[in-house]
C-alpha atoms as a PDB file:
ATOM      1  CA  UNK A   1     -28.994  -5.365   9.847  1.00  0.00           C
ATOM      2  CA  UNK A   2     -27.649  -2.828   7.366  1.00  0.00           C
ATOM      3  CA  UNK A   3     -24.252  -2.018   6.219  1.00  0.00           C
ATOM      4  CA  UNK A   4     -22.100   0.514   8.147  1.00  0.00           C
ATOM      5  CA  UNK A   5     -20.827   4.422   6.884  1.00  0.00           C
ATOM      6  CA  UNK A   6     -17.914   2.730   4.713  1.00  0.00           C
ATOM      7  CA  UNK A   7     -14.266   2.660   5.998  1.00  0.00           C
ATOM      8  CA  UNK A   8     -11.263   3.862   4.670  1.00  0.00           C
ATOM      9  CA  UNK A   9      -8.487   1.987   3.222  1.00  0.00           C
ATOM     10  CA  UNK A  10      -5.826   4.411   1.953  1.00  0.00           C
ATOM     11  CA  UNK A  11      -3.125   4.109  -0.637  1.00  0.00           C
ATOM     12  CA  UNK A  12       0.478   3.309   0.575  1.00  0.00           C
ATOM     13  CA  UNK A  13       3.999   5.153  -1.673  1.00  0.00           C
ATOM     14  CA  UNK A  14       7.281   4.217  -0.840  1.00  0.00           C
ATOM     15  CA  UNK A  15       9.729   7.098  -0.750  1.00  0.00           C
ATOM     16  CA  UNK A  16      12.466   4.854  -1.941  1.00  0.00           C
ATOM     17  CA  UNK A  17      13.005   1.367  -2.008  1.00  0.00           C
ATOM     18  CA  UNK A  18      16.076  -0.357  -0.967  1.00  0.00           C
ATOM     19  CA  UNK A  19      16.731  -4.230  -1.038  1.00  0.00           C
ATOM     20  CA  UNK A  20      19.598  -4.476   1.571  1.00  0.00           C
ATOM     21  CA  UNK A  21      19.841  -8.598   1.436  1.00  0.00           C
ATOM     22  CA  UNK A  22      18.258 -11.651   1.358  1.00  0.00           C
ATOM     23  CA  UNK A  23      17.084 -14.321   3.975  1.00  0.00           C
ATOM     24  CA  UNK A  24      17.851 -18.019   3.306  1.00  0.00           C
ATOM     25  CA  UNK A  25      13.594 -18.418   2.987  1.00  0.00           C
ATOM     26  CA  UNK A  26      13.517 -16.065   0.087  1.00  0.00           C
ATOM     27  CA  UNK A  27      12.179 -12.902   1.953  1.00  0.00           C
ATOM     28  CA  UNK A  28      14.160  -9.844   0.886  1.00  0.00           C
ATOM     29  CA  UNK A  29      15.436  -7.529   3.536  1.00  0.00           C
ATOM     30  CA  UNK A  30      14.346  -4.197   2.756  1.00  0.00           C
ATOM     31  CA  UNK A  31      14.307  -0.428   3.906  1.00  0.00           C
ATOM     32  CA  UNK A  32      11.633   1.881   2.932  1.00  0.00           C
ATOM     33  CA  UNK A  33       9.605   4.587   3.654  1.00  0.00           C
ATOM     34  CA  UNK A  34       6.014   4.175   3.742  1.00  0.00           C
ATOM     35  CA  UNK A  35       3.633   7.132   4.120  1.00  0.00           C
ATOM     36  CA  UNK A  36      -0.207   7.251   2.772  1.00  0.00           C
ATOM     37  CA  UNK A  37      -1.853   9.208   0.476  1.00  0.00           C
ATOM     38  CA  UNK A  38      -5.745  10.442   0.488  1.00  0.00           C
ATOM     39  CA  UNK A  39      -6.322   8.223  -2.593  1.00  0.00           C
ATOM     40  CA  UNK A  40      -8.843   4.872  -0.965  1.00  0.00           C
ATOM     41  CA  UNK A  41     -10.412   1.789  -1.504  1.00  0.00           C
ATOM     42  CA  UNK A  42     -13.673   2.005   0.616  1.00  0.00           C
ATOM     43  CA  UNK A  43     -15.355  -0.639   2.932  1.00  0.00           C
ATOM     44  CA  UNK A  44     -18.540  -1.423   4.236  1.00  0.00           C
ATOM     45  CA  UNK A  45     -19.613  -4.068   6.904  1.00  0.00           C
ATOM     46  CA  UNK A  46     -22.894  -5.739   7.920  1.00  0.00           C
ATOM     47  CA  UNK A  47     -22.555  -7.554  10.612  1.00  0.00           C
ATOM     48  CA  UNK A  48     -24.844 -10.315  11.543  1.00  0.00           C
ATOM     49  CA  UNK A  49     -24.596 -13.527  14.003  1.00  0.00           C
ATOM     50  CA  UNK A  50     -23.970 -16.472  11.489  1.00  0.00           C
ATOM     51  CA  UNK A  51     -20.774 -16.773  11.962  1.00  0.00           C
ATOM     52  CA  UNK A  52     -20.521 -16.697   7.956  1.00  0.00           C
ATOM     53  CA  UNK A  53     -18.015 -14.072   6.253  1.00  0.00           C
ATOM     54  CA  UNK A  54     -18.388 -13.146   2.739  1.00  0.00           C
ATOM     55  CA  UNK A  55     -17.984 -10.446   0.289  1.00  0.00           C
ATOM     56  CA  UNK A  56     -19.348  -8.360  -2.224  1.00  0.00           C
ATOM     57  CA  UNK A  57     -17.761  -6.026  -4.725  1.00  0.00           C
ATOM     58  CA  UNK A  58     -13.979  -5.735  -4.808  1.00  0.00           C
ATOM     59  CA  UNK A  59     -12.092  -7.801  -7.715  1.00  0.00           C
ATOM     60  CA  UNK A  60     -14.472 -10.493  -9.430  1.00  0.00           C
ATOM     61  CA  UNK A  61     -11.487 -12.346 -10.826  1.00  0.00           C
ATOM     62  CA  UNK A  62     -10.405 -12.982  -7.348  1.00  0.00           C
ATOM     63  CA  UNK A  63     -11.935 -16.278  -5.568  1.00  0.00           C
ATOM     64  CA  UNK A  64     -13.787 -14.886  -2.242  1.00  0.00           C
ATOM     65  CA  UNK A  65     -11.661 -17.473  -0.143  1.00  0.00           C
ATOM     66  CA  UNK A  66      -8.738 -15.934  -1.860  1.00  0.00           C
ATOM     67  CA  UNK A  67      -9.768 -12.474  -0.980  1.00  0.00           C
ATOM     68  CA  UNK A  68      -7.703 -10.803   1.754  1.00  0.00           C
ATOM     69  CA  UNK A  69     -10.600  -9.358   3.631  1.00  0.00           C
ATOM     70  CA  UNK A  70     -12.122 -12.553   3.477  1.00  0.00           C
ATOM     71  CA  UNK A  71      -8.867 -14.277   4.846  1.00  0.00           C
ATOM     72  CA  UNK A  72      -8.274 -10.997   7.344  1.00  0.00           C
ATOM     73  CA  UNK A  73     -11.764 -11.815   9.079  1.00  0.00           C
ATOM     74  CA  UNK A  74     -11.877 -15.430   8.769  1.00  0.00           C
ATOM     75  CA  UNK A  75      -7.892 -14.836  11.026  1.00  0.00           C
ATOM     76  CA  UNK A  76      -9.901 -12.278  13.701  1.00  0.00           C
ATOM     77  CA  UNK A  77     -12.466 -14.928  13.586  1.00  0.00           C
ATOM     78  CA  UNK A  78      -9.768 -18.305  14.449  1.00  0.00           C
ATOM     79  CA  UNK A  79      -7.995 -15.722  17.135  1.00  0.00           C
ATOM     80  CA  UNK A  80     -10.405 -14.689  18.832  1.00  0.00           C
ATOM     81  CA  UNK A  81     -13.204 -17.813  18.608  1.00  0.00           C
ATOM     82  CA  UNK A  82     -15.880 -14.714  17.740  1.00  0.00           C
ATOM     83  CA  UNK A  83     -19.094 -16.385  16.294  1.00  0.00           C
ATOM     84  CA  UNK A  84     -20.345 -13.715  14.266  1.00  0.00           C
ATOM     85  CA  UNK A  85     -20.468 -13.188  10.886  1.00  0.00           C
ATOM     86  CA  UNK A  86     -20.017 -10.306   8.505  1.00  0.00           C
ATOM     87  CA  UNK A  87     -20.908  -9.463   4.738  1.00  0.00           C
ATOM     88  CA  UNK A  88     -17.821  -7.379   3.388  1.00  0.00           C
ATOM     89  CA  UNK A  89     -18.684  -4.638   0.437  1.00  0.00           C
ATOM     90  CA  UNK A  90     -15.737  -3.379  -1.261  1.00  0.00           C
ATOM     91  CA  UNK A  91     -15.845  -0.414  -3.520  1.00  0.00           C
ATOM     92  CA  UNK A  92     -12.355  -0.846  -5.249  1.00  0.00           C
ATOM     93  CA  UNK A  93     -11.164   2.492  -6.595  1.00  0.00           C
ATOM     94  CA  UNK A  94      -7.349   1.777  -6.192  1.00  0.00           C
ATOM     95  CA  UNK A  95      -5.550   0.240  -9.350  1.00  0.00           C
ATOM     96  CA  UNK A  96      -4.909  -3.309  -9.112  1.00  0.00           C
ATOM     97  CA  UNK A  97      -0.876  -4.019  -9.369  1.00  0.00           C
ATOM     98  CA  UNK A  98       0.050  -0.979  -8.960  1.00  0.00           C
ATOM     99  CA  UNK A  99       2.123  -0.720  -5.720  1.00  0.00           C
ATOM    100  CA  UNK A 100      -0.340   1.174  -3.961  1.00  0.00           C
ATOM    101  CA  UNK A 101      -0.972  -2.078  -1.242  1.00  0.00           C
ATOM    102  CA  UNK A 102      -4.245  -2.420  -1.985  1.00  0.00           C
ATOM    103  CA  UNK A 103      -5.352  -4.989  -1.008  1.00  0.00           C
ATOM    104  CA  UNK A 104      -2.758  -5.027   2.071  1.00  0.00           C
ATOM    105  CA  UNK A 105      -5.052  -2.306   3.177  1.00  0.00           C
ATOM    106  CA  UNK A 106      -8.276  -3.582   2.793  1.00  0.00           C
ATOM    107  CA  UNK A 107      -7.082  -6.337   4.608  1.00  0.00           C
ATOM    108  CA  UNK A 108      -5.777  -3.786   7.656  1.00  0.00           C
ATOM    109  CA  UNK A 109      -8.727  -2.090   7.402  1.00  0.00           C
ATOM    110  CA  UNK A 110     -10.852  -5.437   8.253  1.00  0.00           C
ATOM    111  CA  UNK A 111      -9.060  -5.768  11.083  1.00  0.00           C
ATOM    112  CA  UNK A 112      -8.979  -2.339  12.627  1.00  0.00           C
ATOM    113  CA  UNK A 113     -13.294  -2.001  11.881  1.00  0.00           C
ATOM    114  CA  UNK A 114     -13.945  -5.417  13.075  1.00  0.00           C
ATOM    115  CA  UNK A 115     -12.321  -5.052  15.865  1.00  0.00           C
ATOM    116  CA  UNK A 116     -14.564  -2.422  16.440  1.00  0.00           C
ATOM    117  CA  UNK A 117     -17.523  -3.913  15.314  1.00  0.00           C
ATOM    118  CA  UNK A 118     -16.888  -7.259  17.095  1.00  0.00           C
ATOM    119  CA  UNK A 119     -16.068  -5.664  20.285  1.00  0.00           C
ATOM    120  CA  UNK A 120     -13.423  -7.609  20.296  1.00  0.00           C
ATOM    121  CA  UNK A 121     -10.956  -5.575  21.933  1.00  0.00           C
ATOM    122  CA  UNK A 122      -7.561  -6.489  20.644  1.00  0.00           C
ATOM    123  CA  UNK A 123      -4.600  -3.750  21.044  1.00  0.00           C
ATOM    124  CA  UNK A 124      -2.819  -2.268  17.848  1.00  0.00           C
ATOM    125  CA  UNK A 125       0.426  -4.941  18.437  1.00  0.00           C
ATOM    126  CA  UNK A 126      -1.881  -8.112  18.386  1.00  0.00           C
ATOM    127  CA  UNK A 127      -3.680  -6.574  15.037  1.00  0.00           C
ATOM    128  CA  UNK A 128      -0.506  -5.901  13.454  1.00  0.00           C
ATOM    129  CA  UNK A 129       0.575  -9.450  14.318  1.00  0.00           C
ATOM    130  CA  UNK A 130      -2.100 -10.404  12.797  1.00  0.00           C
ATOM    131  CA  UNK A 131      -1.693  -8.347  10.140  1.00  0.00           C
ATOM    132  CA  UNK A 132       1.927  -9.805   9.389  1.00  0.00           C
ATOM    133  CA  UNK A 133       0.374 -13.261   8.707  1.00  0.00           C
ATOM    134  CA  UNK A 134      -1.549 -11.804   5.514  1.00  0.00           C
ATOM    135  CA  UNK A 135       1.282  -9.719   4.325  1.00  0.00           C
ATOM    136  CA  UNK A 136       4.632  -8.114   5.152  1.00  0.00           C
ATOM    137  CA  UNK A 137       3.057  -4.219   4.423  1.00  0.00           C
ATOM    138  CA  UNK A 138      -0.235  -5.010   6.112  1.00  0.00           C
ATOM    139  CA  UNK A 139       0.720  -3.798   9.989  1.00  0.00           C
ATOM    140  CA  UNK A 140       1.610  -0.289   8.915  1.00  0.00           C
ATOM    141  CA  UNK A 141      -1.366   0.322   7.611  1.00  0.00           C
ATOM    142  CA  UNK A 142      -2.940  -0.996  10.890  1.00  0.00           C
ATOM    143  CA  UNK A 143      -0.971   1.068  13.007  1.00  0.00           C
ATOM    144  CA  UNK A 144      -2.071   4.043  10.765  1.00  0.00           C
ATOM    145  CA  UNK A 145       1.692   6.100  10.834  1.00  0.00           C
ATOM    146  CA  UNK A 146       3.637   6.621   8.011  1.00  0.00           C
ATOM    147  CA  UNK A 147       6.801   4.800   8.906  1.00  0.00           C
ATOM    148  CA  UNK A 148      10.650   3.739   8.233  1.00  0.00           C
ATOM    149  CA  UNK A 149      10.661   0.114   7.936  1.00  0.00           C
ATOM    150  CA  UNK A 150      13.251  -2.832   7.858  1.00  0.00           C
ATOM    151  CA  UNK A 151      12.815  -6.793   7.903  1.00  0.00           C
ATOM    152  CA  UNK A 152      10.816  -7.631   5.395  1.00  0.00           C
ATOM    153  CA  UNK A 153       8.824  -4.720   5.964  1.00  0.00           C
ATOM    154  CA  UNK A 154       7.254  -5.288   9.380  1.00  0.00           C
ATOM    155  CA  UNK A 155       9.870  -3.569  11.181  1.00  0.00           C
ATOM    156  CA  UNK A 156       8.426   0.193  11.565  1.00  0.00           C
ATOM    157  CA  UNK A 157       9.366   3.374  13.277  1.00  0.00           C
ATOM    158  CA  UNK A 158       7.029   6.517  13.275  1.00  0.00           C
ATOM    159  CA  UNK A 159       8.715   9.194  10.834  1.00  0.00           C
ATOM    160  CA  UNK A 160       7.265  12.491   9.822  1.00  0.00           C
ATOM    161  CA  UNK A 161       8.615  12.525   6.252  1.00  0.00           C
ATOM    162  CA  UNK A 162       7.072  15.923   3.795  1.00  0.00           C
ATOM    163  CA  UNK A 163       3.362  16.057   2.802  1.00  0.00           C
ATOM    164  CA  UNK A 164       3.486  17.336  -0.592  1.00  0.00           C
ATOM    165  CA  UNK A 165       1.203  17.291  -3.261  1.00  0.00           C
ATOM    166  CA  UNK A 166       1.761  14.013  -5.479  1.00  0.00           C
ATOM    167  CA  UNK A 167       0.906  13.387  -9.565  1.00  0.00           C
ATOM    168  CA  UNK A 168       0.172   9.646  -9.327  1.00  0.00           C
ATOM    169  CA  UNK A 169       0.823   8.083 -12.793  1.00  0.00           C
ATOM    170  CA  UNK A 170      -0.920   4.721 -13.376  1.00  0.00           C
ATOM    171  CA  UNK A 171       0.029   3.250 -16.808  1.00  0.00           C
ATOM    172  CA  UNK A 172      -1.800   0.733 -18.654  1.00  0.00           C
ATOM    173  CA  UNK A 173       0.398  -2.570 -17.115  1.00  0.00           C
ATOM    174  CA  UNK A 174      -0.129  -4.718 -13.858  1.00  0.00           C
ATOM    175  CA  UNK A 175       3.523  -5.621 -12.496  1.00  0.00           C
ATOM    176  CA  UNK A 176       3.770  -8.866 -11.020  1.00  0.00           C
ATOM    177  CA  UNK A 177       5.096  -8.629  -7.862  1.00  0.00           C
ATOM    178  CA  UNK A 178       6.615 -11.685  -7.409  1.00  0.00           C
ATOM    179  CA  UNK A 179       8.507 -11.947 -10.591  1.00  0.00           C
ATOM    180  CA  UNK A 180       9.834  -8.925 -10.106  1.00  0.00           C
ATOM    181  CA  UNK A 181      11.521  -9.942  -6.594  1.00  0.00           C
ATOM    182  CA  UNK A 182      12.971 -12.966  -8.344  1.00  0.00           C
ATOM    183  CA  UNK A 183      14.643 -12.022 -11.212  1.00  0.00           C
ATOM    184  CA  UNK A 184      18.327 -12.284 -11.645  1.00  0.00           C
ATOM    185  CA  UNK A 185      19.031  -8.888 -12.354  1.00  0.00           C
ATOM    186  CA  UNK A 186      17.784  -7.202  -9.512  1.00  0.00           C
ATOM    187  CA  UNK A 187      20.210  -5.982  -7.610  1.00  0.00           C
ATOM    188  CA  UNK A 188      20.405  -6.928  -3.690  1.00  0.00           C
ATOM    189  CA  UNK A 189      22.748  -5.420  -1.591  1.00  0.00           C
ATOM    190  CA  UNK A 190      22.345  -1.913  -1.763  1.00  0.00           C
ATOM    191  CA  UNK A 191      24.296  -0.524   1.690  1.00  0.00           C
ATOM    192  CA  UNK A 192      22.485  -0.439   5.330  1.00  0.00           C
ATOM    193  CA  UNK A 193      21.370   3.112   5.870  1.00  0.00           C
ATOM    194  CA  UNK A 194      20.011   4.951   8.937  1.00  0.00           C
ATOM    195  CA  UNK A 195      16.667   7.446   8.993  1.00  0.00           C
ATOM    196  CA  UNK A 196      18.797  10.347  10.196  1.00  0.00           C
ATOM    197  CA  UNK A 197      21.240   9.821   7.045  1.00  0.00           C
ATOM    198  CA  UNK A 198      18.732   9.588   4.146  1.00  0.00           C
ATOM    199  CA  UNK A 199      16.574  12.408   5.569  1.00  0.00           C
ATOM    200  CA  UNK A 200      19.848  14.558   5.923  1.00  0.00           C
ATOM    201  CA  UNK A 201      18.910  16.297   2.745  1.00  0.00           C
ATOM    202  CA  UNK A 202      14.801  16.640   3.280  1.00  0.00           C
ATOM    203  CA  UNK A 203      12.436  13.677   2.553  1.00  0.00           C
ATOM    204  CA  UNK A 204      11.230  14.658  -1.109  1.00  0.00           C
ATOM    205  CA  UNK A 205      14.198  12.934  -2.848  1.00  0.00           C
ATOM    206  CA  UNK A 206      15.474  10.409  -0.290  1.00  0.00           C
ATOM    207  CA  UNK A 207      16.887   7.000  -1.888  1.00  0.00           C
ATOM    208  CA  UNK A 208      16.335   5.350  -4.706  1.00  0.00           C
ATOM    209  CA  UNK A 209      13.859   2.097  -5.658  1.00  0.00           C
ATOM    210  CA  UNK A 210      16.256  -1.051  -6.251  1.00  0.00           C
ATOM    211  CA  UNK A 211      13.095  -2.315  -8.075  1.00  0.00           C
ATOM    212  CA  UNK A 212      12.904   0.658 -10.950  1.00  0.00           C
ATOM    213  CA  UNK A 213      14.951  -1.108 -13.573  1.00  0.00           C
ATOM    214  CA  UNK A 214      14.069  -4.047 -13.919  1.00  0.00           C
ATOM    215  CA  UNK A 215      10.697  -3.022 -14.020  1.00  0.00           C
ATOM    216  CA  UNK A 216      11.571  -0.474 -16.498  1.00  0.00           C
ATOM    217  CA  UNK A 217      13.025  -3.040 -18.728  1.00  0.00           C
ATOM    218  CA  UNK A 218      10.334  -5.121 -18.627  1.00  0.00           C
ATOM    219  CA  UNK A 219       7.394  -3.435 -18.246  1.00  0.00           C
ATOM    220  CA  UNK A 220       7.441  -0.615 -20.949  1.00  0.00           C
ATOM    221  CA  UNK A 221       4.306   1.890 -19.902  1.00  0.00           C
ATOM    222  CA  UNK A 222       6.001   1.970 -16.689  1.00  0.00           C
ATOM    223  CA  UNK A 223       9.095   3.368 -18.565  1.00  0.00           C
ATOM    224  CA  UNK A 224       6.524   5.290 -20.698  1.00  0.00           C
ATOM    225  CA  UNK A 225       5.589   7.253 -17.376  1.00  0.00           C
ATOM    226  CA  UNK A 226       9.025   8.072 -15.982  1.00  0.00           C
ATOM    227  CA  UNK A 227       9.112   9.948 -18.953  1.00  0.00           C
ATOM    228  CA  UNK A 228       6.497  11.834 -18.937  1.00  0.00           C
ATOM    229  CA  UNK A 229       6.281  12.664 -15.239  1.00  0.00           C
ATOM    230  CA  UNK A 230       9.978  14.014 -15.916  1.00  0.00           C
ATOM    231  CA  UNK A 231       8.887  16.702 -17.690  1.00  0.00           C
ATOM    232  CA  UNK A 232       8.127  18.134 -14.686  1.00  0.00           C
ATOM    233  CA  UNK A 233       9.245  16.715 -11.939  1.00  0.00           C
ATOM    234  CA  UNK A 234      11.492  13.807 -10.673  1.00  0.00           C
ATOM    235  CA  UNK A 235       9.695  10.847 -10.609  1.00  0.00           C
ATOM    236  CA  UNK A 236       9.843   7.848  -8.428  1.00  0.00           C
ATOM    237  CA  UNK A 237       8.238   4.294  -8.639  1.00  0.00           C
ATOM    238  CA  UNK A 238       6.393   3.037  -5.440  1.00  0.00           C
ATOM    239  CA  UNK A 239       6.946  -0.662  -4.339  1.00  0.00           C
ATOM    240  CA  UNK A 240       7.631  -2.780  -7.545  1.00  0.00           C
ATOM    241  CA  UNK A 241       5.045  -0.406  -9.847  1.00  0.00           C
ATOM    242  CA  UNK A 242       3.494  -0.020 -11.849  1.00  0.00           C
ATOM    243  CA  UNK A 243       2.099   3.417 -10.697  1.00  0.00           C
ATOM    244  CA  UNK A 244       5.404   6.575 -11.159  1.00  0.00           C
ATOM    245  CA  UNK A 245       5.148   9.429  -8.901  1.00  0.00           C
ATOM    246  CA  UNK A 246       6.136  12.948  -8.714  1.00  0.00           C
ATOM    247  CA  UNK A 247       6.476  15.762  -5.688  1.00  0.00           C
ATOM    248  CA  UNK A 248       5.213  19.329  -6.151  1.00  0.00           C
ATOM    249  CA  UNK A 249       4.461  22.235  -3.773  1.00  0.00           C
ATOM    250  CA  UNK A 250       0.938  23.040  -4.939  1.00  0.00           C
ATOM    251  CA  UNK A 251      -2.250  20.804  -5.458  1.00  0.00           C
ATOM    252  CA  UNK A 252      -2.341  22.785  -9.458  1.00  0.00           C
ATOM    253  CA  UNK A 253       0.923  22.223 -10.257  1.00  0.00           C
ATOM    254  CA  UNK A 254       0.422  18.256  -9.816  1.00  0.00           C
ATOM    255  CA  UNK A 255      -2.645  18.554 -12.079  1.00  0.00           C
ATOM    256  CA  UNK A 256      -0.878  19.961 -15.004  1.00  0.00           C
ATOM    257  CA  UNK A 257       1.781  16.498 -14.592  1.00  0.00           C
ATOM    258  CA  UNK A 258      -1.304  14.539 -15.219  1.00  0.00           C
ATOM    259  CA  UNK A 259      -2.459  16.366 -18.638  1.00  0.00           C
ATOM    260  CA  UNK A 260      -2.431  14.834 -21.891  1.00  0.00           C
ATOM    261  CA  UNK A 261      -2.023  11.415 -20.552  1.00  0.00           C
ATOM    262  CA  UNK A 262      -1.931   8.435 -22.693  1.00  0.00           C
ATOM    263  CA  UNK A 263      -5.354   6.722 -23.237  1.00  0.00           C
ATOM    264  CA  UNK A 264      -5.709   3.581 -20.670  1.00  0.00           C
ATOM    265  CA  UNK A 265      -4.007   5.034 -18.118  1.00  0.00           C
ATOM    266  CA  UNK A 266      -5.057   6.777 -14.492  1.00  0.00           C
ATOM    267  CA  UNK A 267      -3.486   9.812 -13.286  1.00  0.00           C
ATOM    268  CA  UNK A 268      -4.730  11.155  -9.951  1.00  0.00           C
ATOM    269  CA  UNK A 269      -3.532  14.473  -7.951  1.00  0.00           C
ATOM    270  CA  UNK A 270      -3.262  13.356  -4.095  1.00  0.00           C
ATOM    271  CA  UNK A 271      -1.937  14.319  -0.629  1.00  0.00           C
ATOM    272  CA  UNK A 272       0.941  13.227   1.519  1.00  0.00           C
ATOM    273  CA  UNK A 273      -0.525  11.953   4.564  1.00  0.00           C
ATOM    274  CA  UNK A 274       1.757  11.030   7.823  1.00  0.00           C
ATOM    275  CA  UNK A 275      -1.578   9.920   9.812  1.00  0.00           C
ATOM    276  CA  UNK A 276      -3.983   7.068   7.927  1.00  0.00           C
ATOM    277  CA  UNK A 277      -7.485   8.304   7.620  1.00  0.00           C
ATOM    278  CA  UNK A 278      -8.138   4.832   8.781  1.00  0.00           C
ATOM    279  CA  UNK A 279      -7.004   6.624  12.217  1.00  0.00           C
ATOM    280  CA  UNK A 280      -9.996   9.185  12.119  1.00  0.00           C
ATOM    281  CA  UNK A 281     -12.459   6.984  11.210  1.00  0.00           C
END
């Protein structure tokens, strides 16, 4: 056997971010805006019949059994008693902890290819289900649609939000999710919205992130890049950071936000996308 033409697994921004309450488990209630961007970690499958699933590439500091692809095909695997096995290879190109979902897609993508692969056969509502079980963001990049979502995230409905050009600012810091969720000062009952309300005024400046100041205050590169995507545009923070974002109408104008950048971090011009290429592939 030899490994497949790799698949796709896209970046995720959130137009805005807002944390609407709390569950008595911990979980956040949330409403957001999720829509992809042509920025993507890529993956590559041999499949084989032992029944074994490992990886190769990807992040060496994370344990293989640890892994979300590992975990997303070992799941396919318990669901569906499927006896064969598959060697992942994961060329990583999107920026660890930095609110891109990651690694929520690469574990979406598993799914959606070996499901494929497998012949397994599964509809897009059982793989999402799935999907929910490794991470509240992971079914929307199954179901491949940028989306308004509520719950903890799993919640969706299809939206068609602007595809503009984005200036994706990556500083030099990793934010720790979960630290960021718990800490006193974030604010937690920002008013219940609707879709038609927040996209009364057009999609490029909808809401706000309830998770930008703190993160601000304690992450200071990510302040560092507010500022200097605000020389040219407004900038927004997707998920709980670290990577700032700006809109713009033309692919050259988001190349000139990303000049002169400090040394250490990543700036990269990319696409609006309202369909995954995960879809296409």
């Amino acid at each position: 056997m030899s490994f497949c033409e790799p698949w796709p697994a896209p970046a995720k921004i959130n137009l805005f971010l807002h944390i609407v309450g709390r569950r008595e488990d911990g979980f956040h209630l949330l409403q957001t805006v999720f829509q992809f961007v042509d920025w993507c970690d890529w993956l590559a499958f041999e499949i084989d019949d032992s029944g074994v699933v490992s990886r190769s590439g990807g992040l060496a500091h994370v344990p293989e059994d640890a892994d979300l692809t590992v975990r997303a095909a070992r799941l396919l695997q318990a669901e569906t008693g499927c006896r064969k096995g598959v060697r992942i290879a994961i060329d990583k190109r999107l920026p660890e902890g930095g609110g891109l979902g990651g690694g929520s897609s690469d574990a979406a993508t598993v799914l959606v290819a070996l499901n494929r692969l497998w012949a397994l056969n599964l509809d897009v509502d059982r793989l999402a289900g799935l999907g929910l079980a490794l991470g509240a963001d992971v079914p929307v990049f199954v179901r491949g649609h940028a989306a308004w979502a509520e719950g903890v995230g799993e919640r969706l409905t299809p939206v068609e939000p602007e595809t503009p050009w984005y200036a994706l600012v990556v500083p030099d810091e990793k934010v720790n999710t979960a630290s960021i969720f718990k800490a006193p000062q974030l604010t937690r009952d920002t008013p219940v919205t609707t879709i038609r309300a927040l996209f009364e005024g057009g999609s490029a400046g909808v809401g706000h992130n309830d998770c930008e100041a703190v993160v601000r205050v304690l992450y200071p590169g990510v302040d560092a890049a507010f500022a200097h995507l605000a020389r040219f545009a407004p900038p927004r923070m997707t998920g709980t950071g670290a990577t700032v974002f700006a809109a713009f109408d033309s692919r050259d104008a988001a190349q000139a936000a990303l000049a002169d950048l400090p040394a250490g971090w990543q700036g990269r011009v990319a696409r609006g996308l309202n369909r995954s290429p995960l879809m296409d592939r």
